[in-house]
N, C-alpha and C. Protein backbone atom coordinates (compact mmCIF):
# COMPACT_ATOMS: atom_id res chain seq x y z
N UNK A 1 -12.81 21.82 21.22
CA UNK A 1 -12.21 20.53 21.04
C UNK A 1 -11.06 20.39 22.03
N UNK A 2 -10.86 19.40 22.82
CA UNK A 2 -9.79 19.01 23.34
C UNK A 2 -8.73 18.59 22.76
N UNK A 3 -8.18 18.54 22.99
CA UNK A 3 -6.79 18.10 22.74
C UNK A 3 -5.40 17.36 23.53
N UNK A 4 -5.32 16.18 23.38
CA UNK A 4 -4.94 15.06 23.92
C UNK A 4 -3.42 15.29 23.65
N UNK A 5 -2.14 15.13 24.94
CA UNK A 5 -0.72 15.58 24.40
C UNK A 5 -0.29 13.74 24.60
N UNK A 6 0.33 13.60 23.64
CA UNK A 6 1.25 12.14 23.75
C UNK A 6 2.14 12.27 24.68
N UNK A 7 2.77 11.09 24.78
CA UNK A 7 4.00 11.01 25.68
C UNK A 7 5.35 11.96 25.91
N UNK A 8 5.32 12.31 24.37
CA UNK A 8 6.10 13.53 24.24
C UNK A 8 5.87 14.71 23.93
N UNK A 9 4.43 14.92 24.33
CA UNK A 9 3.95 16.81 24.39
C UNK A 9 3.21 16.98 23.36
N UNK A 10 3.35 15.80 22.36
CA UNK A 10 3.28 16.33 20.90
C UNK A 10 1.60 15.68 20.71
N UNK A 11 0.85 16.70 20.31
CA UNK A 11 -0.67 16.86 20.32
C UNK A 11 -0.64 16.05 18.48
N UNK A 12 -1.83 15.37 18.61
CA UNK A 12 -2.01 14.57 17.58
C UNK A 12 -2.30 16.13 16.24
N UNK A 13 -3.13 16.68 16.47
CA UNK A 13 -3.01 18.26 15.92
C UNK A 13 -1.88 18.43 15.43
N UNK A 14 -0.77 18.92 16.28
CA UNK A 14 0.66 19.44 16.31
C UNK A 14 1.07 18.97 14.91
N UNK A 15 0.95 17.26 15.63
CA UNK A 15 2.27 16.47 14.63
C UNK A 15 1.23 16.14 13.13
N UNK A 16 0.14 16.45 12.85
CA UNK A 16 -1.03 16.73 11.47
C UNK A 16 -0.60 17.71 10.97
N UNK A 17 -0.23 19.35 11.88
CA UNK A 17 -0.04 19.97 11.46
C UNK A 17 1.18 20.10 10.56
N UNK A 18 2.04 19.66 10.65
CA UNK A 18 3.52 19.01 10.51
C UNK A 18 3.74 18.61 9.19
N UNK A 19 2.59 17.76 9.25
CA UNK A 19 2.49 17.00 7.43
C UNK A 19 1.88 17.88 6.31
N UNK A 20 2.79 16.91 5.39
CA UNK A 20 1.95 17.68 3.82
C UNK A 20 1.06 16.71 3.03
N UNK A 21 0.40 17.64 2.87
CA UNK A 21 -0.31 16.17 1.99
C UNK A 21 0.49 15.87 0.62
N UNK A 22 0.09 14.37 0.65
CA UNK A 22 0.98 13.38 -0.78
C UNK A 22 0.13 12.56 -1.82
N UNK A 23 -0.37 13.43 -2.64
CA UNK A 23 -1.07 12.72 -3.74
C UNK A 23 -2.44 12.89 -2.84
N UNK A 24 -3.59 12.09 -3.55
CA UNK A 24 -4.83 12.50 -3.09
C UNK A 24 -5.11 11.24 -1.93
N UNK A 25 -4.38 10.59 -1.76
CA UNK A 25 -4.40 9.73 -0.68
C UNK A 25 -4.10 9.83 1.06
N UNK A 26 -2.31 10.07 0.84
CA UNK A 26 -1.94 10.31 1.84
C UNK A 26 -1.48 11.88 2.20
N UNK A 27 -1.26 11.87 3.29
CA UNK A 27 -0.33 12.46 4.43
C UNK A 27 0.87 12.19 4.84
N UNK A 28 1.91 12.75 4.76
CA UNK A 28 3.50 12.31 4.78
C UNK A 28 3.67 13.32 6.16
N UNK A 29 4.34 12.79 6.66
CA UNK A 29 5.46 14.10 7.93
C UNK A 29 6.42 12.99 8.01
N UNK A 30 7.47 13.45 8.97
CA UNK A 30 8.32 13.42 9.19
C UNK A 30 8.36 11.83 10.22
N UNK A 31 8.50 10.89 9.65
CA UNK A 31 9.22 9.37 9.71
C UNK A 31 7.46 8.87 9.64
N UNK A 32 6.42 9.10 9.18
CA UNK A 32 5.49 8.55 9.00
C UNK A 32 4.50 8.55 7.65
N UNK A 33 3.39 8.00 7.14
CA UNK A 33 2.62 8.15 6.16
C UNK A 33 1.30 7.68 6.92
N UNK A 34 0.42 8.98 6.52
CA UNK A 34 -0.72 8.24 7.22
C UNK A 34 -1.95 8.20 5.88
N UNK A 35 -3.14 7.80 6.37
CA UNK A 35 -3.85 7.73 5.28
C UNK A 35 -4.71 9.09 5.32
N UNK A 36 -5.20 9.69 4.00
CA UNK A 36 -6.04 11.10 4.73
C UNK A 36 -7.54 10.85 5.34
N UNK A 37 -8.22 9.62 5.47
CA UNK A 37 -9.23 9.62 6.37
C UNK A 37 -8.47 9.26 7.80
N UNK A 38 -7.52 9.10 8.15
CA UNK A 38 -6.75 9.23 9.35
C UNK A 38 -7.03 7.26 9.91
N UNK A 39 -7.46 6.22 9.28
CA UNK A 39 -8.10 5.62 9.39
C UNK A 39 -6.67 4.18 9.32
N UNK A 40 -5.63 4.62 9.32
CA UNK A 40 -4.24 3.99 9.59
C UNK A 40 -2.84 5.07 9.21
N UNK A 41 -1.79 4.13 9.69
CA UNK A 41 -0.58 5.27 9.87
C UNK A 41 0.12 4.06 9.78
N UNK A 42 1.89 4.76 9.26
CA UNK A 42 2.53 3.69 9.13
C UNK A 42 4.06 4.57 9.20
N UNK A 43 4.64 3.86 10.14
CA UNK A 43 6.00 4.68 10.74
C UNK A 43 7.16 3.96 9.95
N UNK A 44 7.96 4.77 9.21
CA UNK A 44 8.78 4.52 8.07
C UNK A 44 10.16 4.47 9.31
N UNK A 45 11.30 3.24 8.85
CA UNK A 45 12.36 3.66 9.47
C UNK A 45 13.43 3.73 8.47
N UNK A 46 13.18 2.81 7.03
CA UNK A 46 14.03 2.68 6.59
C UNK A 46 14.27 4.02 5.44
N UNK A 47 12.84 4.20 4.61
CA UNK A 47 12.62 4.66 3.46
C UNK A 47 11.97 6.42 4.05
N UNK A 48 12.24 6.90 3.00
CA UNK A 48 11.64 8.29 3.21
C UNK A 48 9.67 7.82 3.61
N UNK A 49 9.69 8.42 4.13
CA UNK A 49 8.35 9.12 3.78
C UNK A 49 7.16 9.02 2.73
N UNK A 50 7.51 9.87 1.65
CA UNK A 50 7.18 10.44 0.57
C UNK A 50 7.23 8.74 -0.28
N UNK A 51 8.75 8.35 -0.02
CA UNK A 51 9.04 7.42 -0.94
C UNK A 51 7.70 6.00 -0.95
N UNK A 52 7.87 5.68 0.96
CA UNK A 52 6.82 4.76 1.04
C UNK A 52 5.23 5.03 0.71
N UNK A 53 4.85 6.52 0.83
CA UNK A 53 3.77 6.88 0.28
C UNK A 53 3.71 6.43 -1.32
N UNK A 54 4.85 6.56 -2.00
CA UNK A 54 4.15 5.91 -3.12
C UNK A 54 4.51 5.04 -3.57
N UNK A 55 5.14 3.92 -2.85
CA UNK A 55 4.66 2.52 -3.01
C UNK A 55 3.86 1.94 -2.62
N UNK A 56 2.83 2.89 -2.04
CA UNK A 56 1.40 2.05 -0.90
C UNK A 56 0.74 2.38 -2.38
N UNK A 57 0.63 3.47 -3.22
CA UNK A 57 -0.18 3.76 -4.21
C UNK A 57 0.41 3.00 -5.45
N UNK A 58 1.58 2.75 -5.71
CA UNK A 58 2.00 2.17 -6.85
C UNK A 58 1.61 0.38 -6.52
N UNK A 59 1.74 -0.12 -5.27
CA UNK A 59 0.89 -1.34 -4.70
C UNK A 59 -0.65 -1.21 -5.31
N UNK A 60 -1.25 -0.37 -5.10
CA UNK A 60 -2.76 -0.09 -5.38
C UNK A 60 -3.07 0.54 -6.58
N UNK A 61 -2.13 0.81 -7.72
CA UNK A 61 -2.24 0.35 -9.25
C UNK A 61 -1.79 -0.37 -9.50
N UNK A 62 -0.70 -1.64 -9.11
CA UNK A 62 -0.24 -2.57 -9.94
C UNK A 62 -1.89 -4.09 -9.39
N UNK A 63 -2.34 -3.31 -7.68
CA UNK A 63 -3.73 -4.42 -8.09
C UNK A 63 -4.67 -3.65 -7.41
N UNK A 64 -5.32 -3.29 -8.12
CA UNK A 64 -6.36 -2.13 -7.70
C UNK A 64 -7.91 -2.93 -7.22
N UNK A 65 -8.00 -2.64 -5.93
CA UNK A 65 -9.14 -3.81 -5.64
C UNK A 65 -10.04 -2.07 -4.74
N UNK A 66 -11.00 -1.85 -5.29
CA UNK A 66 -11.43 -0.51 -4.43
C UNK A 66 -12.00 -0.79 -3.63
N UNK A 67 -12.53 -1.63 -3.37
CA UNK A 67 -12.76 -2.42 -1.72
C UNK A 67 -11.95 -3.01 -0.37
N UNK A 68 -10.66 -2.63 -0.84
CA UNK A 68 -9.82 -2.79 0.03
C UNK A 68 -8.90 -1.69 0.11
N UNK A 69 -8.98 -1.66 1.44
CA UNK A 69 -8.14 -0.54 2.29
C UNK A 69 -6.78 0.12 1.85
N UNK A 70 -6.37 1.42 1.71
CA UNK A 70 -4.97 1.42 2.08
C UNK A 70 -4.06 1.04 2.72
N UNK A 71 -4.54 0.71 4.15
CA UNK A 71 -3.63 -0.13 5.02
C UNK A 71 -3.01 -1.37 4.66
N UNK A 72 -4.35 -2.00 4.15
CA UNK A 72 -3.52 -3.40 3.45
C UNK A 72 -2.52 -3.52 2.46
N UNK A 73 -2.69 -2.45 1.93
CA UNK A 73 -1.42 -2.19 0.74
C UNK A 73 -0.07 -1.64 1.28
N UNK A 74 -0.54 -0.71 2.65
CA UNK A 74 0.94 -0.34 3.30
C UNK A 74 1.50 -1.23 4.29
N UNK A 75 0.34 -2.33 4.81
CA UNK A 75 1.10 -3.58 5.28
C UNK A 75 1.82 -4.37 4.56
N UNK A 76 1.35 -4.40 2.67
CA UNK A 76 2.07 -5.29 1.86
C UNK A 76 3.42 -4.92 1.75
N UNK A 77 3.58 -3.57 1.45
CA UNK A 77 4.78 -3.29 1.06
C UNK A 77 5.82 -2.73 2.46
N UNK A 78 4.90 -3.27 3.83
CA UNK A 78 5.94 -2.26 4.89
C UNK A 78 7.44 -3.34 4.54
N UNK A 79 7.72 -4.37 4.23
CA UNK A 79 8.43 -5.33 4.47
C UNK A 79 9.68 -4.60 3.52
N UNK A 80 9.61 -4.06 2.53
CA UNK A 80 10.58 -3.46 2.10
C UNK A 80 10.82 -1.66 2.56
N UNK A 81 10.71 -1.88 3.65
CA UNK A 81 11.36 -0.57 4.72
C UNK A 81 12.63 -1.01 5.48
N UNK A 82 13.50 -1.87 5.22
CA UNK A 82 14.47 -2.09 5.58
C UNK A 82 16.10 -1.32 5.41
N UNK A 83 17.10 -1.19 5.71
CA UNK A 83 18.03 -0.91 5.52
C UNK A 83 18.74 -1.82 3.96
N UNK A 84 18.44 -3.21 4.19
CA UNK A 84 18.68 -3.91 2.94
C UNK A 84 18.34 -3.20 1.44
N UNK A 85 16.68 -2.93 1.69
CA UNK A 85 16.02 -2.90 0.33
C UNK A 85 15.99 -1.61 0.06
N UNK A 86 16.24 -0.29 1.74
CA UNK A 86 15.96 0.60 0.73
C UNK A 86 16.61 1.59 -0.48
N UNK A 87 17.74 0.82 -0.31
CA UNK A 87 18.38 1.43 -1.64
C UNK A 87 17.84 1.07 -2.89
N UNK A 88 17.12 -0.10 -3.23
CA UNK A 88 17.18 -0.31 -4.60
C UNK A 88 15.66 0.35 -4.36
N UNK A 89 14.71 0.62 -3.33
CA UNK A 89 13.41 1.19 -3.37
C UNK A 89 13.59 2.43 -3.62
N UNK A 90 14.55 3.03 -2.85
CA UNK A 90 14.44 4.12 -3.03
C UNK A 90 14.68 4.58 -4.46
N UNK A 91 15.68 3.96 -5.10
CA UNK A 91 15.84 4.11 -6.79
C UNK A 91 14.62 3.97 -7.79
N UNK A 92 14.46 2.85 -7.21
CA UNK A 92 12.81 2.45 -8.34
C UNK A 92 11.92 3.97 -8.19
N UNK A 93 11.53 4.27 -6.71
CA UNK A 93 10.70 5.25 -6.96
C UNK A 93 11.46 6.62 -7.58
N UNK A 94 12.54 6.66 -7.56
CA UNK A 94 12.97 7.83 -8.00
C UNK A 94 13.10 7.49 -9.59
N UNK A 95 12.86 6.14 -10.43
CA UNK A 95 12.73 5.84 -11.55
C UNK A 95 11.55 6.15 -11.87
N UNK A 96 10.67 6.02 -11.21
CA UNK A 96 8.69 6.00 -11.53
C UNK A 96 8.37 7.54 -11.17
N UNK A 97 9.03 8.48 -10.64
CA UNK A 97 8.74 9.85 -10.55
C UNK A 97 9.31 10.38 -12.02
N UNK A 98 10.54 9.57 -12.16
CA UNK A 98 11.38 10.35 -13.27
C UNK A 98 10.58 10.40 -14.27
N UNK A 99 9.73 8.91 -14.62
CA UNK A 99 8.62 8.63 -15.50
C UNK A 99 7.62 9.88 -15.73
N UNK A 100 7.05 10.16 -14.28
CA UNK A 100 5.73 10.86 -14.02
C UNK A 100 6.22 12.06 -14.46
N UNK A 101 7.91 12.91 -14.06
CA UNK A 101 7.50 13.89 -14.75
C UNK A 101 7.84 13.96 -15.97
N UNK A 102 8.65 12.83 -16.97
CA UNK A 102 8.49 12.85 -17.94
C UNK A 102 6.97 12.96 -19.16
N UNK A 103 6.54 12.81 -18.49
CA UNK A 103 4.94 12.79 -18.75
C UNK A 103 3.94 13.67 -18.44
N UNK A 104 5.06 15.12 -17.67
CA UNK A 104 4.29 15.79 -17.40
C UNK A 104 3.55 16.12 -15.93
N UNK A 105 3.91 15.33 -14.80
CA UNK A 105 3.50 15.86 -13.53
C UNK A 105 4.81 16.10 -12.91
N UNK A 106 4.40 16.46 -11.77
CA UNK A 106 5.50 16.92 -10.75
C UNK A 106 6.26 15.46 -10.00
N UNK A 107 5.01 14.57 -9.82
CA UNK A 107 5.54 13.07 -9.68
C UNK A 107 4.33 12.13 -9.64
N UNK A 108 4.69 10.83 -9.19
CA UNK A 108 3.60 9.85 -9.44
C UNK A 108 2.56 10.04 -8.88
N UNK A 109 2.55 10.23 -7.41
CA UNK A 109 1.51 10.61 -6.76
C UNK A 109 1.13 12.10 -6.93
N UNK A 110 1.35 12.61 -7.39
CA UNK A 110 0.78 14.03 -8.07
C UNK A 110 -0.25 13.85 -9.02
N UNK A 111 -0.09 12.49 -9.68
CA UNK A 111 -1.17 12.14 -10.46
C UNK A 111 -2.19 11.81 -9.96
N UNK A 112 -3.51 12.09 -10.88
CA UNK A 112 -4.75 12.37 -10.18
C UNK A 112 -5.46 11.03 -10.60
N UNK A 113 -5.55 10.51 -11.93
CA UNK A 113 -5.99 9.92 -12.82
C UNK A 113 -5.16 8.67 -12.54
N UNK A 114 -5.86 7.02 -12.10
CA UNK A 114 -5.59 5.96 -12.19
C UNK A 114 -5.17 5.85 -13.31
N UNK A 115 -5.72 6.07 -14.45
CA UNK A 115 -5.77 5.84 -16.27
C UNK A 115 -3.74 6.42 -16.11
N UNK A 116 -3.77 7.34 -15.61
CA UNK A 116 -2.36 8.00 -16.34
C UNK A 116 -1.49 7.04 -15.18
N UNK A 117 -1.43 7.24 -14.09
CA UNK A 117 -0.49 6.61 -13.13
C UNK A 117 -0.55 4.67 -13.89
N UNK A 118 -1.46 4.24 -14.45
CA UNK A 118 -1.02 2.31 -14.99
C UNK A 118 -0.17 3.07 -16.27
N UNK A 119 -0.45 3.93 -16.72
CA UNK A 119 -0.03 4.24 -18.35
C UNK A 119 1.56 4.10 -17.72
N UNK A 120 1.97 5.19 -17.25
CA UNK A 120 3.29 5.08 -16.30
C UNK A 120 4.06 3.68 -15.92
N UNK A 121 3.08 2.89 -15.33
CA UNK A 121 3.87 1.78 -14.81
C UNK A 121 4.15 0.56 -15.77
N UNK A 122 2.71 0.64 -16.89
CA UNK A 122 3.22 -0.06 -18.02
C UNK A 122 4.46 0.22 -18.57
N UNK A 123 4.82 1.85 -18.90
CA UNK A 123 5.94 1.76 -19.33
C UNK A 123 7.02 1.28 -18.71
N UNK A 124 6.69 1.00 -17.46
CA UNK A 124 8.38 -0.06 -16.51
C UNK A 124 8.06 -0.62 -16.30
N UNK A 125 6.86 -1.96 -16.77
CA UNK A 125 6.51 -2.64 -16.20
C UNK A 125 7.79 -4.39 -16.35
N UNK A 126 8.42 -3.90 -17.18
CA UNK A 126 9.53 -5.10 -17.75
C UNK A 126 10.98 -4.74 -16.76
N UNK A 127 10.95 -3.94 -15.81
CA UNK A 127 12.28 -3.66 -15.41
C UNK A 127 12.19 -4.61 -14.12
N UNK A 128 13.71 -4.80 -13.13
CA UNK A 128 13.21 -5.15 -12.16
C UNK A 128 12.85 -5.26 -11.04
N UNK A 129 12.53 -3.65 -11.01
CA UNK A 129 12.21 -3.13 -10.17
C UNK A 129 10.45 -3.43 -9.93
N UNK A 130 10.09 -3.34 -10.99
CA UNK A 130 8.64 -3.41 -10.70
C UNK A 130 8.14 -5.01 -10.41
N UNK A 131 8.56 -5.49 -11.56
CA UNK A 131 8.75 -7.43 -10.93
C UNK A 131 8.45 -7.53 -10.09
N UNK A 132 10.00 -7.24 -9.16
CA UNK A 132 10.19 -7.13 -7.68
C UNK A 132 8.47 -6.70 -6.62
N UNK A 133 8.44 -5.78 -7.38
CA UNK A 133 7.02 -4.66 -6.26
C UNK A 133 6.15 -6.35 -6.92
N UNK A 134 5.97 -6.46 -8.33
CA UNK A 134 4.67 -7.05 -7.98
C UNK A 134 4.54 -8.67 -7.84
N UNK A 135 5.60 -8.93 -7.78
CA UNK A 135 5.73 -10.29 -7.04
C UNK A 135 5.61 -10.36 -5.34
N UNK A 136 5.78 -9.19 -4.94
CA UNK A 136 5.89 -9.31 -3.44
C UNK A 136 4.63 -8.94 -3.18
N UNK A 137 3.42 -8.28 -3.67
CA UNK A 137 2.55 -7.87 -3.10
C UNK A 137 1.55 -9.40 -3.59
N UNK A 138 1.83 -10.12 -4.45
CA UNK A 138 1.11 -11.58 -4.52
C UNK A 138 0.95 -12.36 -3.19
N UNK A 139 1.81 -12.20 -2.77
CA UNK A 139 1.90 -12.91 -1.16
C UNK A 139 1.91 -11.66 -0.03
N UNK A 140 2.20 -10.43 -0.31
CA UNK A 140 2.52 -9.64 0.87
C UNK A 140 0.64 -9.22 0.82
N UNK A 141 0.16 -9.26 -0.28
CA UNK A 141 -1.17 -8.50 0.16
C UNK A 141 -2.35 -9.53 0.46
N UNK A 142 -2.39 -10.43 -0.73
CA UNK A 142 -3.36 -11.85 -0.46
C UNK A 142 -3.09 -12.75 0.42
N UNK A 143 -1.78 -12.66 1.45
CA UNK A 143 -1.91 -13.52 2.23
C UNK A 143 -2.13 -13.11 3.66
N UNK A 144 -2.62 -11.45 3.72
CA UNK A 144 -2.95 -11.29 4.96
C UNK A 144 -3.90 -11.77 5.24
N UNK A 145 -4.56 -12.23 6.40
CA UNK A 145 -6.16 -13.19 6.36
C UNK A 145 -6.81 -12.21 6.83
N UNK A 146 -6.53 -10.62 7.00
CA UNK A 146 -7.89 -9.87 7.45
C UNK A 146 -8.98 -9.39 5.99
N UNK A 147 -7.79 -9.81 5.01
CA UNK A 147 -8.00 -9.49 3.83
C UNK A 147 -8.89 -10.38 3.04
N UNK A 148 -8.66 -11.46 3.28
CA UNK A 148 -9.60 -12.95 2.83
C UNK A 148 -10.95 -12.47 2.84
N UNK A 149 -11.52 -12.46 3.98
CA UNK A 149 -12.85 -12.00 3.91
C UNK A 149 -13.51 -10.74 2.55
N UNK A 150 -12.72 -10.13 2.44
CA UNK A 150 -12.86 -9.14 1.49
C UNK A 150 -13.04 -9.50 -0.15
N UNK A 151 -12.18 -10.72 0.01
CA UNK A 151 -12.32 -11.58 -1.48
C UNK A 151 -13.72 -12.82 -0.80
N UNK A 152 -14.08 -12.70 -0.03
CA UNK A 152 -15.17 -14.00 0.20
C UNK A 152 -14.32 -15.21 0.52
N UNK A 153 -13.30 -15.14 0.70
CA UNK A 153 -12.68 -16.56 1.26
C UNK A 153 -12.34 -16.66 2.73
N UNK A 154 -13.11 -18.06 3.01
CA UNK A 154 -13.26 -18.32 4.62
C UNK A 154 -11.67 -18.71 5.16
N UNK A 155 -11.27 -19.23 4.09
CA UNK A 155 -9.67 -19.30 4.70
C UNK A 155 -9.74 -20.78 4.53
N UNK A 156 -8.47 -21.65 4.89
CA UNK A 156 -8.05 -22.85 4.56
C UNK A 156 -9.59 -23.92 5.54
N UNK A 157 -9.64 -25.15 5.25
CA UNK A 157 -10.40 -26.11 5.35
C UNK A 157 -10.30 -27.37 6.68
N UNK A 158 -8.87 -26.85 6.88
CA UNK A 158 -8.81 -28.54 7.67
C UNK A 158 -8.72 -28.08 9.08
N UNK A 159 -8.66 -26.65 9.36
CA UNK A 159 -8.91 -26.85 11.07
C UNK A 159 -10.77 -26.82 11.05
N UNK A 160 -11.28 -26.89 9.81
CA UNK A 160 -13.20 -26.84 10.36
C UNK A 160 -13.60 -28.38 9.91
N UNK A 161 -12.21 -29.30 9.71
CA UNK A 161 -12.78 -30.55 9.49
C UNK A 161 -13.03 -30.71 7.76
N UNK A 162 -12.20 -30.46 7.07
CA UNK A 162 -12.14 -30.45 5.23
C UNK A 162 -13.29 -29.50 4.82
N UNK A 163 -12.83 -29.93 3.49
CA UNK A 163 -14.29 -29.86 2.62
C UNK A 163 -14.97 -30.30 2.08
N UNK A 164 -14.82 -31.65 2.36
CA UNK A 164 -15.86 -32.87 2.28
C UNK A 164 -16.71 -33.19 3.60
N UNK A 165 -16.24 -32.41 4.66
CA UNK A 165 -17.61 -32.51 5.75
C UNK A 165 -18.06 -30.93 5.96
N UNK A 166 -18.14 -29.79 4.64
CA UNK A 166 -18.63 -28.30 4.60
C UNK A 166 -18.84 -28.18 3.37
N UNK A 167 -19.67 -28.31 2.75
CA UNK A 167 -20.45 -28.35 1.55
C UNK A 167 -19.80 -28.83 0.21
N UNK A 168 -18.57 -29.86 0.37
CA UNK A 168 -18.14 -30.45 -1.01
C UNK A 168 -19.42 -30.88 -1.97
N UNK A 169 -20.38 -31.89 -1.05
CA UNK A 169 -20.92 -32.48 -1.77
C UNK A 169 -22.54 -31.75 -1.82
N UNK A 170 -22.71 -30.84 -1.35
CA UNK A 170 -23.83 -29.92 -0.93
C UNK A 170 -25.30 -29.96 -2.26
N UNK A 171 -24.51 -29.89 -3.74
CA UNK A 171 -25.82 -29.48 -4.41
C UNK A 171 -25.93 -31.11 -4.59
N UNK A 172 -27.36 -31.13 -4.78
CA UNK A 172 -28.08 -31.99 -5.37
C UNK A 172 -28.89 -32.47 -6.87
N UNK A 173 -28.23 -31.62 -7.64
CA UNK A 173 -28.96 -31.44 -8.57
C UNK A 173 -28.07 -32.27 -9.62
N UNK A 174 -26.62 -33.09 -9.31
CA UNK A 174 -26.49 -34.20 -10.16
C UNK A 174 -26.48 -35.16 -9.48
């Protein structure tokens, strides 16, 4: 196998080797989270690591669609990688680990079982921290349009001319 060096020496290998794995999903190293089919990556500036790893998964139990990607869930939530938010993010997740090991794991993403990780978030699901997560992924995840297709929606109507000239009036049967 070859092996390809980046700009800075550092062999895609190298910097794999680097990471640990995080929950049965991702891959964490050092200022990134990638997915473990290697199939997207997402460079953290604000939030740990670890931390944004499991809000891409706590995104993908509060709306669990298994036909859609991890990426789309770590595009929903990249928006709170800021200097602003990540203090109160970083708290929430250190609230939802506190949960997980109250319950018995090491942390959220340590959990294996969808069933136990909602059991978890039900129990915070009234704080407002979680609110917060799942009000933002209403618009941060359904309004990406690579995502539309995935729910069957062609997307808005009036740049193809409405929907009274694309099948409003289509059946015939009243």
């Amino acid at each position: 196998m070859i092996e390809t060096k980046g700009p800075k020496g550092l062999t895609r290998r190298a910097l794999l080797s680097r990471a640990t794995a995080a929950g049965a999903s991702f891959v964490v190293g050092a200022g990134f989270v990638a997915g473990r089919d290697a199939a997207w990556a997402a460079e953290t500036v604000a939030l740990k690591p670890e931390t944004f790893a499991t809000l891409v998964q706590m995104a993908r139990d509060i709306y669990p669609h298994d036909h859609v990607g991890d990426k789309f869930y770590a595009a929903a939530v990249k928006g709170y990688d800021t200097d602003d938010d990540a203090g109160t993010i970083e708290n929430g997740i250190a609230d939802l680990n506190a949960a997980a090991r109250n319950a018995g794991y090491d942390s959220y993403l340590a959990i294996g079982w969808e069933r136990d990780r909602v059991d978890i978030l039900r129990g915070m699901e009234n704080s407002p921290f979680f609110q917060q997560i799942r009000g933002g992924l209403v618009t941060g995840l359904y309004n990406q349009k690579e995502v539309w297709p995935l729910f069957g929606y062609e997307g808005e109507s009036f740049t193809k001319g409405g929907y009274l000239a694309n099948g409003f009036d289509d059946i015939d049967w009243v």
